[in-house]
PDB file of N, CA and C in Angstrom:
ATOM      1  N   UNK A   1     110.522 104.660 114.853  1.00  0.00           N
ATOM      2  CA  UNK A   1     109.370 104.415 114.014  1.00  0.00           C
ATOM      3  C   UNK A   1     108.502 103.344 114.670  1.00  0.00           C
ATOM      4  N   UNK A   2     107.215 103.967 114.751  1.00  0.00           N
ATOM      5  CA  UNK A   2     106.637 102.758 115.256  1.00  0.00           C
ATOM      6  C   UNK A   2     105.939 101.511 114.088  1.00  0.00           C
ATOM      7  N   UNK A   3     105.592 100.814 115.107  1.00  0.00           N
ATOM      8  CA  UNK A   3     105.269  99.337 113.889  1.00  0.00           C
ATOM      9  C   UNK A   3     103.694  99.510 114.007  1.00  0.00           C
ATOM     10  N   UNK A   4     102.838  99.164 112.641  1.00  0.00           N
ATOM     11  CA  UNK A   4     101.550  99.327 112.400  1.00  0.00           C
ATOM     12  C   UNK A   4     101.066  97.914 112.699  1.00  0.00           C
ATOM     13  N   UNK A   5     100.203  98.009 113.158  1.00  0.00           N
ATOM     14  CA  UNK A   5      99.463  96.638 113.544  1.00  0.00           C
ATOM     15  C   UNK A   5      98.477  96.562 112.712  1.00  0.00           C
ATOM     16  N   UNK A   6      98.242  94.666 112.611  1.00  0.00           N
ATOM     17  CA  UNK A   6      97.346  94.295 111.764  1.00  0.00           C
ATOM     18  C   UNK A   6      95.621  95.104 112.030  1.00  0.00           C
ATOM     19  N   UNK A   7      95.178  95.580 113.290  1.00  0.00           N
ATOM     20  CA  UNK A   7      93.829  95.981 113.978  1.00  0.00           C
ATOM     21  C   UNK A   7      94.390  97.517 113.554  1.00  0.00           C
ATOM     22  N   UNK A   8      95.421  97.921 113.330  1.00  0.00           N
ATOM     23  CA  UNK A   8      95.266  99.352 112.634  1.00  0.00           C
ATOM     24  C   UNK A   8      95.455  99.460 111.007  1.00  0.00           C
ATOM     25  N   UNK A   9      96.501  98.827 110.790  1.00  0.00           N
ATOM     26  CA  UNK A   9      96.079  98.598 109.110  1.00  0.00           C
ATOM     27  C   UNK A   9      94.772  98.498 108.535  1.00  0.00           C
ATOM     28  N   UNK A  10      93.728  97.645 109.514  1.00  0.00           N
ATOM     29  CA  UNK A  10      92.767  97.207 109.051  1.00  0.00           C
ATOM     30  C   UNK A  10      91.797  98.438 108.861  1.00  0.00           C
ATOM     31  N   UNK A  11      91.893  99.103 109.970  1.00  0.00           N
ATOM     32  CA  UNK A  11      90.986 100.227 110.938  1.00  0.00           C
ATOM     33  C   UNK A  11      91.221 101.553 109.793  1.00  0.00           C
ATOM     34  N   UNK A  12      92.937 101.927 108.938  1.00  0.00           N
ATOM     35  CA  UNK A  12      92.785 102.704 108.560  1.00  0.00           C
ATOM     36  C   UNK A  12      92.941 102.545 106.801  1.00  0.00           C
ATOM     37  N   UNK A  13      92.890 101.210 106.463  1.00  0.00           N
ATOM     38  CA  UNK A  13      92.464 101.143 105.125  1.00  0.00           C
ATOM     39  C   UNK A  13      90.852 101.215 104.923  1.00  0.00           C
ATOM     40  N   UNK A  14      90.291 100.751 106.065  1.00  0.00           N
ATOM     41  CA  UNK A  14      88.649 100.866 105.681  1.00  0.00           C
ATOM     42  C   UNK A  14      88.367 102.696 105.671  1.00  0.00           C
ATOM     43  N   UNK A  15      88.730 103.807 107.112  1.00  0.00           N
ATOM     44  CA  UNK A  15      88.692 104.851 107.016  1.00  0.00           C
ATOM     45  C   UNK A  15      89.206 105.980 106.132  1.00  0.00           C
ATOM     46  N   UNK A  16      90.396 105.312 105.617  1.00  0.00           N
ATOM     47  CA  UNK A  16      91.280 106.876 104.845  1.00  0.00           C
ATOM     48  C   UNK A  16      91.935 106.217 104.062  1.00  0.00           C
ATOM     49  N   UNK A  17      91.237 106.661 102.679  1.00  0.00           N
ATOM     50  CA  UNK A  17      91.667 106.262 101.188  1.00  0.00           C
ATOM     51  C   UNK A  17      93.040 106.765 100.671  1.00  0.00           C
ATOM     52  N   UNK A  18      94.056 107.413 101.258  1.00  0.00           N
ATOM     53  CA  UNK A  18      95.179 107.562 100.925  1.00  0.00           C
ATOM     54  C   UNK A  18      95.782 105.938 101.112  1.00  0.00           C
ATOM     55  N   UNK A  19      95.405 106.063 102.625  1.00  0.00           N
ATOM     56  CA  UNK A  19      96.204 104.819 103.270  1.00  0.00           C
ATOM     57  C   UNK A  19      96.030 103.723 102.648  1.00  0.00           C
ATOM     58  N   UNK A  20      94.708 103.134 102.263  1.00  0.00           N
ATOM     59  CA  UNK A  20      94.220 102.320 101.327  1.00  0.00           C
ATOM     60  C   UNK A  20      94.829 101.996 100.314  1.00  0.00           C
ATOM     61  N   UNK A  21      95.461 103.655  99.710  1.00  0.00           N
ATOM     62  CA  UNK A  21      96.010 103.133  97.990  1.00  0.00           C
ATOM     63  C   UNK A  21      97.562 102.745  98.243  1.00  0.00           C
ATOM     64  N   UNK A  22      97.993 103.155  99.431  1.00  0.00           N
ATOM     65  CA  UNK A  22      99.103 103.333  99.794  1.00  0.00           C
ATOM     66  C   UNK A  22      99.721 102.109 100.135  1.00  0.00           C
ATOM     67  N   UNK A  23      98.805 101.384 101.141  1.00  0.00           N
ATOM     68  CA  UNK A  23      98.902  99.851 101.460  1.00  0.00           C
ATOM     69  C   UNK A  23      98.691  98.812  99.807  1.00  0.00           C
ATOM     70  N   UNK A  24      98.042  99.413  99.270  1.00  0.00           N
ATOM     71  CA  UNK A  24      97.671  98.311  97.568  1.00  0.00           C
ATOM     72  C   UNK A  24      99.147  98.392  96.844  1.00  0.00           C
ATOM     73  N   UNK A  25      99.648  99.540  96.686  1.00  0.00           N
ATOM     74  CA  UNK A  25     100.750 100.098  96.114  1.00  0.00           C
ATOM     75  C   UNK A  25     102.067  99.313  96.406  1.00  0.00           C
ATOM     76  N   UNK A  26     102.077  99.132  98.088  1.00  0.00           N
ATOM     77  CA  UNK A  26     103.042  98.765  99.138  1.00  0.00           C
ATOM     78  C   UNK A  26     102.917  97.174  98.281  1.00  0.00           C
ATOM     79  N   UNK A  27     101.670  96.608  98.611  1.00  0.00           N
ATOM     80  CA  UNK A  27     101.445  95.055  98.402  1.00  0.00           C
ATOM     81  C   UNK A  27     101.892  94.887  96.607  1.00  0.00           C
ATOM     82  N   UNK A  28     101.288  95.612  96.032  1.00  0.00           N
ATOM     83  CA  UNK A  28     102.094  95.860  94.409  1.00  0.00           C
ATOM     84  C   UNK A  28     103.461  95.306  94.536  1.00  0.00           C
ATOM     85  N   UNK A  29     104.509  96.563  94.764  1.00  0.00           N
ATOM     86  CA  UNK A  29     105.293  96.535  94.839  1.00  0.00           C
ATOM     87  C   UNK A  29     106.223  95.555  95.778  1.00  0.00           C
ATOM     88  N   UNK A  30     105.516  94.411  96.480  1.00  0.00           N
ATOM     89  CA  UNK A  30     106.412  93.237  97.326  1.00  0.00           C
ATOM     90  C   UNK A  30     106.130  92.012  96.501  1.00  0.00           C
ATOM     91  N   UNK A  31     104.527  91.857  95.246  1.00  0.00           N
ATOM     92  CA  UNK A  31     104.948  91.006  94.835  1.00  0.00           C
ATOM     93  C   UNK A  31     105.846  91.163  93.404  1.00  0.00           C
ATOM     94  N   UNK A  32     105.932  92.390  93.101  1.00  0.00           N
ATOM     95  CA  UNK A  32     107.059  92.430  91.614  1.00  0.00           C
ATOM     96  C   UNK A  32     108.211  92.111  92.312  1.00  0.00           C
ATOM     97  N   UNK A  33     108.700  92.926  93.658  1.00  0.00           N
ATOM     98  CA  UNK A  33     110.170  92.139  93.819  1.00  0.00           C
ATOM     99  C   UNK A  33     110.355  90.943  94.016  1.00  0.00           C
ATOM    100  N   UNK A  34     108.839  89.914  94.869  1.00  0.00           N
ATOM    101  CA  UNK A  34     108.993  88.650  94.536  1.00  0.00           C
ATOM    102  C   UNK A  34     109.574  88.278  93.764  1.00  0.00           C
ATOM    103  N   UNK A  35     108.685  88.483  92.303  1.00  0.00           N
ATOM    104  CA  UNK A  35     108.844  87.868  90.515  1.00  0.00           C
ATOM    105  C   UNK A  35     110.456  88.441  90.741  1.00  0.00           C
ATOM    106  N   UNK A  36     110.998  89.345  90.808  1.00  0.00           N
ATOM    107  CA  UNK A  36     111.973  89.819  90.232  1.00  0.00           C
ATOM    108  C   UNK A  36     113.316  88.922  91.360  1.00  0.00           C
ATOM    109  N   UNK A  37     112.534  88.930  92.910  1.00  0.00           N
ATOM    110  CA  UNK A  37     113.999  87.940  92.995  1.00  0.00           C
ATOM    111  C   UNK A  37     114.265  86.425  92.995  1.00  0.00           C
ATOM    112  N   UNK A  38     112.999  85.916  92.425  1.00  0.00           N
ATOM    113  CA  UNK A  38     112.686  84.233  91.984  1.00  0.00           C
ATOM    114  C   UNK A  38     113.356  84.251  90.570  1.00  0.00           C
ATOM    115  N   UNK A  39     113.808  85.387  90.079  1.00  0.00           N
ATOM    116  CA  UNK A  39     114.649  84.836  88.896  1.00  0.00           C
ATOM    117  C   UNK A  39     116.008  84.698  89.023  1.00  0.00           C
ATOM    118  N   UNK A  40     116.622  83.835  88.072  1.00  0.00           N
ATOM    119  CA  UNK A  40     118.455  83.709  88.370  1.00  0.00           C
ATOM    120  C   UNK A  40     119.126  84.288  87.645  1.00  0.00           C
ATOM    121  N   UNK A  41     118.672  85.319  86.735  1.00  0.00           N
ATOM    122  CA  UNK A  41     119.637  86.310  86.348  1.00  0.00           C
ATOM    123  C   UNK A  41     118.469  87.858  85.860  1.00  0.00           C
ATOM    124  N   UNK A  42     118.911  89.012  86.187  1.00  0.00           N
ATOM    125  CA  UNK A  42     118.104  90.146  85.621  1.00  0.00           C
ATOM    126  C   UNK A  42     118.559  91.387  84.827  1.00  0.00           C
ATOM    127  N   UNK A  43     118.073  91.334  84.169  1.00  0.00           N
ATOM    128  CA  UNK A  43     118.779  92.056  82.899  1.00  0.00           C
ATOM    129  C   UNK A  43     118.882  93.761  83.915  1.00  0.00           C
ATOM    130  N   UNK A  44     119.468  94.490  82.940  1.00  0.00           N
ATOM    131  CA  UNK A  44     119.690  95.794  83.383  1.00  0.00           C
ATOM    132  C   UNK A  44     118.812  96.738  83.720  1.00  0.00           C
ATOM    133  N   UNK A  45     117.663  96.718  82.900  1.00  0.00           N
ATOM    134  CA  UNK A  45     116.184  97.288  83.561  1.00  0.00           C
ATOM    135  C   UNK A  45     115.685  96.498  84.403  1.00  0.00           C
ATOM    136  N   UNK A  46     116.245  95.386  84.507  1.00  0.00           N
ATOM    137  CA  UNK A  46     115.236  94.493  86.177  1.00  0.00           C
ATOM    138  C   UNK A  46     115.771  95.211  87.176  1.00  0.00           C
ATOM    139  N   UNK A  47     117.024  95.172  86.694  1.00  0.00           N
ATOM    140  CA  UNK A  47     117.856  95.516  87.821  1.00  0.00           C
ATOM    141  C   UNK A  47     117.869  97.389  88.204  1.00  0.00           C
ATOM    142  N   UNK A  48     117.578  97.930  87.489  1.00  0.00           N
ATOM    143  CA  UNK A  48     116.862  99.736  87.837  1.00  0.00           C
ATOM    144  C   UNK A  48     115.793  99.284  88.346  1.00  0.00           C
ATOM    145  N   UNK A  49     114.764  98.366  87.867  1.00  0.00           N
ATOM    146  CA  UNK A  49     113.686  98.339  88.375  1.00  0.00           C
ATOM    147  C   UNK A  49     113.172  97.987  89.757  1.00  0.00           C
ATOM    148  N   UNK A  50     114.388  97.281  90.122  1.00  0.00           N
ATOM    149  CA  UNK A  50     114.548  96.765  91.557  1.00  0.00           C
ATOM    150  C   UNK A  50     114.679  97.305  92.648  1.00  0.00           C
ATOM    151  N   UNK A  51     115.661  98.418  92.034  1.00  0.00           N
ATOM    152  CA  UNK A  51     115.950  99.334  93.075  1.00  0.00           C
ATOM    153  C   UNK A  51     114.854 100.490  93.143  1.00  0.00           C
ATOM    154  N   UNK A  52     114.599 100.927  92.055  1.00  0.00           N
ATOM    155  CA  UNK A  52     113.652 102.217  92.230  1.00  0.00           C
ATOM    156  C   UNK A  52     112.297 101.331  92.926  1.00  0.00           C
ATOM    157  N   UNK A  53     111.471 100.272  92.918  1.00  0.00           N
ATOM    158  CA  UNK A  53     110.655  99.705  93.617  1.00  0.00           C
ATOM    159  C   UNK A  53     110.960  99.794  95.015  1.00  0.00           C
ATOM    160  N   UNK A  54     111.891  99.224  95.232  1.00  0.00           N
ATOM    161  CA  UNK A  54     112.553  99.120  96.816  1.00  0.00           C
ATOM    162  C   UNK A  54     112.816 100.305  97.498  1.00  0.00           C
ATOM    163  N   UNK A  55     113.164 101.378  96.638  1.00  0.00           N
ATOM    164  CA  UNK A  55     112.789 103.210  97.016  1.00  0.00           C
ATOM    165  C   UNK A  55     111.497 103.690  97.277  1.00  0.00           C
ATOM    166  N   UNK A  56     110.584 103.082  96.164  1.00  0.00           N
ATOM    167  CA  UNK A  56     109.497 103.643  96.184  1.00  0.00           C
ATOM    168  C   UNK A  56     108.321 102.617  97.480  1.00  0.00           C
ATOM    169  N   UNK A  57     108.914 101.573  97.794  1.00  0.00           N
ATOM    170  CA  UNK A  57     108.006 101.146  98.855  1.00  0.00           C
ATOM    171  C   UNK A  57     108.735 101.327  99.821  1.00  0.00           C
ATOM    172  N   UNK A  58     109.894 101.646 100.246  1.00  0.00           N
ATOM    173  CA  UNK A  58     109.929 102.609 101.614  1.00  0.00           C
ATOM    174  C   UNK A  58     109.296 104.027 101.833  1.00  0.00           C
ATOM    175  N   UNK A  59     109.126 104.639 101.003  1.00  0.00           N
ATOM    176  CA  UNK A  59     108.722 105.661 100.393  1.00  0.00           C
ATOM    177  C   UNK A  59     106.892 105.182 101.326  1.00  0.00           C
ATOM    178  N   UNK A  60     106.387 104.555 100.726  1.00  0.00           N
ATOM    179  CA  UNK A  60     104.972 104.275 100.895  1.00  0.00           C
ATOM    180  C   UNK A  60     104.745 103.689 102.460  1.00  0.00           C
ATOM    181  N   UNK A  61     105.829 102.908 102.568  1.00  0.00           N
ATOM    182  CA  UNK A  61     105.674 102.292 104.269  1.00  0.00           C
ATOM    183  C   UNK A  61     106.140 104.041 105.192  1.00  0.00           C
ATOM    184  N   UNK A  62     107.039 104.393 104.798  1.00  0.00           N
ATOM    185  CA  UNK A  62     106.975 105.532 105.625  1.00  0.00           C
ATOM    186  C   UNK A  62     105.960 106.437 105.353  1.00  0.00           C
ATOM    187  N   UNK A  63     105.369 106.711 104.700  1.00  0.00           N
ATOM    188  CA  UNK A  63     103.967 107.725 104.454  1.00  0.00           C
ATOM    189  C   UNK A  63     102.611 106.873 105.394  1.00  0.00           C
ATOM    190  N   UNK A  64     102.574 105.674 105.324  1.00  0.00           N
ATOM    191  CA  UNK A  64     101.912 104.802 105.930  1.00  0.00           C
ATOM    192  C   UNK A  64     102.035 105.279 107.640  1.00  0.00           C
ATOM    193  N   UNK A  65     102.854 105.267 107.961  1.00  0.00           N
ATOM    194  CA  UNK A  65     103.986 105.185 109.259  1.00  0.00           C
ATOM    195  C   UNK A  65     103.234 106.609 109.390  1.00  0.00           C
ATOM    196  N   UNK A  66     103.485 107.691 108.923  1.00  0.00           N
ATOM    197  CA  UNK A  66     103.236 109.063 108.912  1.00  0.00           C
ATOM    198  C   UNK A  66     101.573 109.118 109.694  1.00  0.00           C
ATOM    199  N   UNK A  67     100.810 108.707 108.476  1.00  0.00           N
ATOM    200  CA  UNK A  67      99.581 108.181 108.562  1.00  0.00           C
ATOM    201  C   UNK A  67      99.049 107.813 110.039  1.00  0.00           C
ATOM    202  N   UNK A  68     100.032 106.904 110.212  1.00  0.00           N
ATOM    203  CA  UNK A  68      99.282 106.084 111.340  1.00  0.00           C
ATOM    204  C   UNK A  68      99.574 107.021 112.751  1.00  0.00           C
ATOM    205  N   UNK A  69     100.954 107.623 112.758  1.00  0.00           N
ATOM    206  CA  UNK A  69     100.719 108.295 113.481  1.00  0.00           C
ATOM    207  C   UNK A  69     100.299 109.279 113.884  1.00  0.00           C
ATOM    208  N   UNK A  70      99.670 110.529 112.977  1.00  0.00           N
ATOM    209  CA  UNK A  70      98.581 110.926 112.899  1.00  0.00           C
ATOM    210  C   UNK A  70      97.877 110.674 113.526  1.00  0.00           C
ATOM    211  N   UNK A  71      97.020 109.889 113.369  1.00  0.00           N
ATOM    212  CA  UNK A  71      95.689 109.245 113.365  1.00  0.00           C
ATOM    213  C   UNK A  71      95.935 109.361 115.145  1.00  0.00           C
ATOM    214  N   UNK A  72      97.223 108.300 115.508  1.00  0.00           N
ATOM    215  CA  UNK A  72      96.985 108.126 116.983  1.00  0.00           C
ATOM    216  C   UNK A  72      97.383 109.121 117.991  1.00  0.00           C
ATOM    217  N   UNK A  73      97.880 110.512 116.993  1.00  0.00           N
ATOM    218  CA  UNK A  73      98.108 111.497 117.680  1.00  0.00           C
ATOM    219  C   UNK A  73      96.522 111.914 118.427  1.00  0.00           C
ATOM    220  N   UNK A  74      95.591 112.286 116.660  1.00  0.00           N
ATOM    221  CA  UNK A  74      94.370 112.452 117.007  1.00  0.00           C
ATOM    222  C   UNK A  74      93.534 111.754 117.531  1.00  0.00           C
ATOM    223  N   UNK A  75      93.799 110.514 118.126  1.00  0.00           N
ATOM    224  CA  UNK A  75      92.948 109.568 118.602  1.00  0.00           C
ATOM    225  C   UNK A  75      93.047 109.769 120.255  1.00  0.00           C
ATOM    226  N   UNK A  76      94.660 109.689 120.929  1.00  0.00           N
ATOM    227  CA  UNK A  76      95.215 110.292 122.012  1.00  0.00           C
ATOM    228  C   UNK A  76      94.612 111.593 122.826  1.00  0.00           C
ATOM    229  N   UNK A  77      94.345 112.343 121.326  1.00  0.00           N
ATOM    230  CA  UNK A  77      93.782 114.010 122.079  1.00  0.00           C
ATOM    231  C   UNK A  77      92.407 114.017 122.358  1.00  0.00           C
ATOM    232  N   UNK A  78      91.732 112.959 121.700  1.00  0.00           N
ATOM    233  CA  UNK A  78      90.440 112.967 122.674  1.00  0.00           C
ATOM    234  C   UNK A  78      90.134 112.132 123.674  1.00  0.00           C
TER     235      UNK A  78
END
């Protein structure tokens, strides 16, 4: 997997609105697990909630990932 750089993050949240919602979503979801692991105990829905977040933003970093390489497939071929 390759790693997205800050000059392509940038490049393809301004161009392609998937990626855009995808990266907001991503950033969503890193500060709830913040809140959720600054606390010292979490009840039983924190704790589903934790995990299905932590599913669902790999979920989004790999679609991201997808995304980007795309892009530099089509960027390569011309």
């Amino acid at each position: 997997m390759t790693t997205l750089t800050e000059e392509l993050k940038r490049h393809l949240s301004d161009s392609h609105d998937e990626f855009k919602n995808l990266m907001r979503s991503h950033r969503d979801h890193e500060r709830r697990l913040a809140e959720l692991a600054s606390k010292n105990f979490l009840t039983t829905d924190e704790e589903m909630e934790e995990k299905r977040l932590k599913k669902e933003k790999l979920h989004l970093k790999d679609r991201m990932e997808e995304i980007a390489r795309e892009h530099r497939a089509r960027v390569s071929a011309h």
